[in-house]
N, C-alpha and C. Protein backbone atom coordinates (compact mmCIF):
# COMPACT_ATOMS: atom_id res chain seq x y z
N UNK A 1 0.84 -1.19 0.00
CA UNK A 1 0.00 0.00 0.00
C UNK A 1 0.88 1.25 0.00
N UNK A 2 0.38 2.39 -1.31
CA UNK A 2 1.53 3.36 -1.08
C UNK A 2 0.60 4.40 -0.15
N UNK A 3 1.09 5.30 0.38
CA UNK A 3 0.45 6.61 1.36
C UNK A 3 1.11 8.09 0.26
N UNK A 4 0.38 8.78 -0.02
CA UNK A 4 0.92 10.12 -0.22
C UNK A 4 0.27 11.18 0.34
N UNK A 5 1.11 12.16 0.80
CA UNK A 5 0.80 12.86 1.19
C UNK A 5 1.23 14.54 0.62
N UNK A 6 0.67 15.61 1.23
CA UNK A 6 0.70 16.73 0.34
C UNK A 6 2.43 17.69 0.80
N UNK A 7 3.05 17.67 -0.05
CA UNK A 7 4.30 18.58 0.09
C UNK A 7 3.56 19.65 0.98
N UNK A 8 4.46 20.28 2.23
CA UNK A 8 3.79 21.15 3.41
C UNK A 8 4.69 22.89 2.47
N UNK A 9 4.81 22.20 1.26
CA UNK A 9 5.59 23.97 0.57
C UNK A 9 4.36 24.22 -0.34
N UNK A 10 4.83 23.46 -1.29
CA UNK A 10 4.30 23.31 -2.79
C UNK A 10 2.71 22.67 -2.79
N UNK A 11 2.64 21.55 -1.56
CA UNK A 11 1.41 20.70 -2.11
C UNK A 11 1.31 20.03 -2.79
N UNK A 12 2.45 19.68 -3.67
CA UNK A 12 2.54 18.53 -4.47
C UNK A 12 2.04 17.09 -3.99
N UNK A 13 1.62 16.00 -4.37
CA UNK A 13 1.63 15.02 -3.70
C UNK A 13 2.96 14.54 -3.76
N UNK A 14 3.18 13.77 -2.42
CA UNK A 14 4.50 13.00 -2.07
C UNK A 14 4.63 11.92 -2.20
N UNK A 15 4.97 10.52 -2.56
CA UNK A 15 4.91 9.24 -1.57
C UNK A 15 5.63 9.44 -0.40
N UNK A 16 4.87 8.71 0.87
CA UNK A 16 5.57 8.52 1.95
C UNK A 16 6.24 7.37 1.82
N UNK A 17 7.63 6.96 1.63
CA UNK A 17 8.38 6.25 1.28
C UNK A 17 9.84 6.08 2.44
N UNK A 18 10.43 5.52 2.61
CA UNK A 18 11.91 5.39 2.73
C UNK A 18 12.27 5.84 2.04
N UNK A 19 12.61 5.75 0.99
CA UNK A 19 13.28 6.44 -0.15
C UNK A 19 13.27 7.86 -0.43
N UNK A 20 12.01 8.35 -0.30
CA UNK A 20 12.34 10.16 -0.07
C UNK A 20 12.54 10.94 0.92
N UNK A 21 14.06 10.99 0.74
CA UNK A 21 15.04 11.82 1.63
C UNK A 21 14.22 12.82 2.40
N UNK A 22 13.59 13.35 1.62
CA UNK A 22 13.21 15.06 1.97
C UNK A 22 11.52 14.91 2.28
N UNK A 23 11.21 13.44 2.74
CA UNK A 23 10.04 13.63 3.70
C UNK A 23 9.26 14.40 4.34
N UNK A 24 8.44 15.57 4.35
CA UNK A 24 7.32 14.87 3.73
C UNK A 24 7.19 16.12 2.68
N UNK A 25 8.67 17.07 2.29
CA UNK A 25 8.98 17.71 1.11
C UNK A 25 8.79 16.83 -0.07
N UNK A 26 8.65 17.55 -1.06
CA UNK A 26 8.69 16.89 -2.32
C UNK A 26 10.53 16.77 -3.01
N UNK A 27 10.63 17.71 -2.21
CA UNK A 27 12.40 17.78 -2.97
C UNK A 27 13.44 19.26 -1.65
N UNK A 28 14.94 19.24 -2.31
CA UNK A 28 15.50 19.61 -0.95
C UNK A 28 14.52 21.51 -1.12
N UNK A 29 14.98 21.84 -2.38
CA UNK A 29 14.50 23.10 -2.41
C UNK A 29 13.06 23.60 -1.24
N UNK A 30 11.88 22.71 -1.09
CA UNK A 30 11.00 22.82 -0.47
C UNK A 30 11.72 22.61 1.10
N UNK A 31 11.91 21.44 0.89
CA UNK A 31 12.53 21.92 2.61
C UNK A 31 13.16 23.05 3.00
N UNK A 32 14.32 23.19 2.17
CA UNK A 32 14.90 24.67 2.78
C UNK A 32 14.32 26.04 2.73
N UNK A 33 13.21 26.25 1.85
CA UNK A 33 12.10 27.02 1.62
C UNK A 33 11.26 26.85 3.06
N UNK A 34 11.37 25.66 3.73
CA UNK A 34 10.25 25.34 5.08
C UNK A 34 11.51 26.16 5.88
N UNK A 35 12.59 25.21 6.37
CA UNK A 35 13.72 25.68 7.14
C UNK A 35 14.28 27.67 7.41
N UNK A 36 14.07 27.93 6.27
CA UNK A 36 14.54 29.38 6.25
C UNK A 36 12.95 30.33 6.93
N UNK A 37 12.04 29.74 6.45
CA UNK A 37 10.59 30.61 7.16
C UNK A 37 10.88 30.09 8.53
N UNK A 38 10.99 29.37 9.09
CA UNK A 38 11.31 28.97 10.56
C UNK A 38 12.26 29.69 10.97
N UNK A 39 13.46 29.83 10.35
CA UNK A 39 14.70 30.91 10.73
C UNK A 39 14.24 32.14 10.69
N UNK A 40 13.52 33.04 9.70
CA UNK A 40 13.25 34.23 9.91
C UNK A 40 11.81 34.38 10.89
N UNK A 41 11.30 33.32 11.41
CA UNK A 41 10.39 33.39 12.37
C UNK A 41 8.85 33.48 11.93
N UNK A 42 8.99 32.75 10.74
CA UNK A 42 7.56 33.48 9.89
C UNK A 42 6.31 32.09 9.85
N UNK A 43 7.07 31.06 11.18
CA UNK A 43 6.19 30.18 11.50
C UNK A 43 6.69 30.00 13.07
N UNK A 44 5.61 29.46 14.07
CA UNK A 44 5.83 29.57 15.37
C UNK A 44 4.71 28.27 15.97
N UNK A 45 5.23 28.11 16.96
CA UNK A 45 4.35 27.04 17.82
C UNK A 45 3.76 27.94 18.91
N UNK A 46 2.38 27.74 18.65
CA UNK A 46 1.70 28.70 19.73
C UNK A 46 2.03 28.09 21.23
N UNK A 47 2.24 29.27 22.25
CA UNK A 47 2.57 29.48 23.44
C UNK A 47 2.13 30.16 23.72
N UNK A 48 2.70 30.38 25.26
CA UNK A 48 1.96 31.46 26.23
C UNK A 48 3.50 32.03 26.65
N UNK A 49 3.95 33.00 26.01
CA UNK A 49 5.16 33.86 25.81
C UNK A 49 5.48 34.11 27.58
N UNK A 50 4.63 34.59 28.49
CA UNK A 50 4.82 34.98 29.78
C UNK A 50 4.77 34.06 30.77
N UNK A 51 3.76 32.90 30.28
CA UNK A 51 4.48 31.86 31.03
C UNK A 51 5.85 31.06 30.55
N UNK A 52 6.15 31.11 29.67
CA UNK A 52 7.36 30.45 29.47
C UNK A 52 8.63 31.14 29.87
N UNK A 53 8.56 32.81 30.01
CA UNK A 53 9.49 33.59 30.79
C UNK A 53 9.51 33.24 31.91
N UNK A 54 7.98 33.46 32.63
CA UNK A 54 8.17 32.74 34.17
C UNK A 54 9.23 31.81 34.76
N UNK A 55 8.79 30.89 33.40
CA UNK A 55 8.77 29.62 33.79
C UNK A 55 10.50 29.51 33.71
N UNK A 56 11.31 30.43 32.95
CA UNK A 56 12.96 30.32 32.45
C UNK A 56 13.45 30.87 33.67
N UNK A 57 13.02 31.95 34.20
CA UNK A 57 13.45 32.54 35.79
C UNK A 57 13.74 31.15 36.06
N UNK A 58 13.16 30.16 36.34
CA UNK A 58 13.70 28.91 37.52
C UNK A 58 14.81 27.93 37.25
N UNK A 59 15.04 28.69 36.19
CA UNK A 59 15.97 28.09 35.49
C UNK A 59 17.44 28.13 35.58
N UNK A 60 18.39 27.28 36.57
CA UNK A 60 19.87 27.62 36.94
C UNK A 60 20.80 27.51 35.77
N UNK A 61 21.38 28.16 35.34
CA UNK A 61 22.07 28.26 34.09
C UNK A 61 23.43 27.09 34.34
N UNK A 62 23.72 27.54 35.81
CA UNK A 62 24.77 26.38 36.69
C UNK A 62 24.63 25.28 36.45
N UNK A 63 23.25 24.70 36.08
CA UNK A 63 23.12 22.97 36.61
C UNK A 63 22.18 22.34 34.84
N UNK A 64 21.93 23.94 33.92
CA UNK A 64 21.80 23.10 32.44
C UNK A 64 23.12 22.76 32.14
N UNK A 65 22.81 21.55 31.62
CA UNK A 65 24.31 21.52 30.41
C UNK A 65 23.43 20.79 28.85
């Protein structure tokens, strides 16, 4: 049974395969097209911005590694 699914750039259909590297891209160009909007911040995982400051206060910089 094959599965395809929709390129998250282009929309192309994909196969979900082993074989394609650039899962669940259609090719590298789309990924790095995904990768660079994530770098300039132009996608985000919703949060709660003030609790997660809170929440970094408790945070010993001493004892992350």
């Amino acid at each position: 049974m094959s599965v395809s699914v929709k390129c998250p750039q282009c929309e192309k259909k994909v196969e979900w395969k082993k074989e394609n590297k650039f899962r669940p891209f259609c090719s590298e160009r789309c990924k790095m097209i995904d990768l660079g909007a994530w770098a300039n911040e132009e996608h985000s995982i919703p949060g709660n911005p003030s609790f997660d400051d809170l929440m970094s206060a408790d945070i010993d910089p001493e004892t992350c590694h």
